[in-house]
C-alpha atoms as a PDB file:
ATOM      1  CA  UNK A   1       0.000   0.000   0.000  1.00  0.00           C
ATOM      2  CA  UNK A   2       1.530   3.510  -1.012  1.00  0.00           C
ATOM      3  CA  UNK A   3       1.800   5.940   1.766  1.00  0.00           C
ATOM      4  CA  UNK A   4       0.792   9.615   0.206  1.00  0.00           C
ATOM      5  CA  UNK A   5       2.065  12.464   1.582  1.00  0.00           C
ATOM      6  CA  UNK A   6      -0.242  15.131   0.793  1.00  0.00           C
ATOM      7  CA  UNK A   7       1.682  18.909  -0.214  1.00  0.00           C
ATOM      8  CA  UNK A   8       0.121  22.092  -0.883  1.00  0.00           C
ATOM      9  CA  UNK A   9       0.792  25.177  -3.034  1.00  0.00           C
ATOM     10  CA  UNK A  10      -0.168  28.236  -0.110  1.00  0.00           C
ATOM     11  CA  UNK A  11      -0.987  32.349  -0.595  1.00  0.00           C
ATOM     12  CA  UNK A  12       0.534  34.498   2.031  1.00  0.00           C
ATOM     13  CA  UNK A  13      -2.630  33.661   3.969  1.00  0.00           C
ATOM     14  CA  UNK A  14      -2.004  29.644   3.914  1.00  0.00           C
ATOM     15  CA  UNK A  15      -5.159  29.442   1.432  1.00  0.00           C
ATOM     16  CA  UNK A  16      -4.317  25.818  -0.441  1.00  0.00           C
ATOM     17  CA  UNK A  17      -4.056  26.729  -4.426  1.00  0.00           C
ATOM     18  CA  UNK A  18      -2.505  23.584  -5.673  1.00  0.00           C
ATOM     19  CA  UNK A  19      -0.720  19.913  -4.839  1.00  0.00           C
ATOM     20  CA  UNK A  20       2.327  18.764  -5.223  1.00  0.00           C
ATOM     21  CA  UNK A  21       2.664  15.464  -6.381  1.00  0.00           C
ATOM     22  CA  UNK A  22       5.403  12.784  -7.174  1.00  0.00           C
ATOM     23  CA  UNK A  23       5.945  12.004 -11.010  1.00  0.00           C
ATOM     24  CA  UNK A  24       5.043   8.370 -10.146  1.00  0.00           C
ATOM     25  CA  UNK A  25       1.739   9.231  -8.145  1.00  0.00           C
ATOM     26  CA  UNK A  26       0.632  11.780 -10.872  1.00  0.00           C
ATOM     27  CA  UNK A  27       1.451   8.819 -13.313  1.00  0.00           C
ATOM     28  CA  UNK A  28      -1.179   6.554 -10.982  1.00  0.00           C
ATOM     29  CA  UNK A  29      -3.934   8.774 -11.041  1.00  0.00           C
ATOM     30  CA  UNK A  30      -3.981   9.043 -14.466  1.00  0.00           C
ATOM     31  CA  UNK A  31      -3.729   5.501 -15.193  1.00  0.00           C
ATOM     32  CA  UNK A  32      -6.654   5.234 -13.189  1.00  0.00           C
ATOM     33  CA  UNK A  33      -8.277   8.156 -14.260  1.00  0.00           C
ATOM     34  CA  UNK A  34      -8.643   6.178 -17.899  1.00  0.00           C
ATOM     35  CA  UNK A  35      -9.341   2.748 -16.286  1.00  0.00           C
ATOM     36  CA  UNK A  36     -12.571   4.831 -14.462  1.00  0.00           C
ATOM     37  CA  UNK A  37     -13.423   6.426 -17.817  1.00  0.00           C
ATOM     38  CA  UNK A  38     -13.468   2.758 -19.676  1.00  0.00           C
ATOM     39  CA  UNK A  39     -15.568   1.206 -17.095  1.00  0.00           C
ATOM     40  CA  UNK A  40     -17.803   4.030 -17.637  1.00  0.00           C
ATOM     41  CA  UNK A  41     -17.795   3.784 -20.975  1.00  0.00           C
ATOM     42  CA  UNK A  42     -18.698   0.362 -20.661  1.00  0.00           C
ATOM     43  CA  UNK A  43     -21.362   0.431 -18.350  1.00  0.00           C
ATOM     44  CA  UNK A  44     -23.229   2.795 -20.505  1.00  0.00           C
ATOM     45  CA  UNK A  45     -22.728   0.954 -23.232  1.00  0.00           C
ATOM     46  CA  UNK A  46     -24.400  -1.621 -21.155  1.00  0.00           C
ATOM     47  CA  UNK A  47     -27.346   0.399 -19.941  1.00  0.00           C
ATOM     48  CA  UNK A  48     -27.741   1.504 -23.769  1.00  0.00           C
ATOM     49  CA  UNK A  49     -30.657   0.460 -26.330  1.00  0.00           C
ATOM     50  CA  UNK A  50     -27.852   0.530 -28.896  1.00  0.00           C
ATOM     51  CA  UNK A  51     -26.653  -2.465 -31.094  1.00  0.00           C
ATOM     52  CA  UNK A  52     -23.650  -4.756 -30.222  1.00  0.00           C
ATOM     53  CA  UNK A  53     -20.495  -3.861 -32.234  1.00  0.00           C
ATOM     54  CA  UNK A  54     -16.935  -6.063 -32.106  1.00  0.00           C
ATOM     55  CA  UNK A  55     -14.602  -5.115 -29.666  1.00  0.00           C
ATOM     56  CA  UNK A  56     -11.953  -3.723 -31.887  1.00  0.00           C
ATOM     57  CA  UNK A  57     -14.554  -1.402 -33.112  1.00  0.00           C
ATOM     58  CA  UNK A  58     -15.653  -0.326 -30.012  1.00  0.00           C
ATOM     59  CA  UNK A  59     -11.878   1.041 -28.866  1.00  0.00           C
ATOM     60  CA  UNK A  60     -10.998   2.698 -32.022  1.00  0.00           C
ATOM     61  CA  UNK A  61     -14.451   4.718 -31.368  1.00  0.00           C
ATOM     62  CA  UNK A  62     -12.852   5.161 -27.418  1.00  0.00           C
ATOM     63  CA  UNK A  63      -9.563   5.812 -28.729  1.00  0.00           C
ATOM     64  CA  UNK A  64     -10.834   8.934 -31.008  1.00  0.00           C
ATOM     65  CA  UNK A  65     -12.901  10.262 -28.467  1.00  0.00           C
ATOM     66  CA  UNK A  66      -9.534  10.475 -26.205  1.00  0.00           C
ATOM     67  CA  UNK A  67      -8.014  12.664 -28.542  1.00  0.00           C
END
């Protein structure tokens, strides 16, 4: 289990304005950032009316919506 040491950005006041984090930690969240967004994607696909289309379809379709 990673330990996460939270730093801040601070004003003269000590008002938070941004985080500080590790290259490897930033690199995490947005790994599972996209993992979130593809489980998403699938479970509305799920919920949907819409008909079936192969896989490899499906993630060019993901893959342009990225960009």
């Amino acid at each position: 289990m990673a330990i996460h040491t939270e730093r801040f950005l601070v004003d003269e006041e000590g008002r938070r304005l941004g985080v500080v984090l590790d290259i490897a930690e930033y690199k995490e969240i947005l790994e599972d950032l996209e993992e979130l967004a593809s489980i998403r994607a699938y479970d509305a696909a799920k919920a949907s009316d819409d008909e079936a289309i192969p896989f490899e379809q499906a993630l060019q379709e993901i893959q342009r919506s990225r960009r």
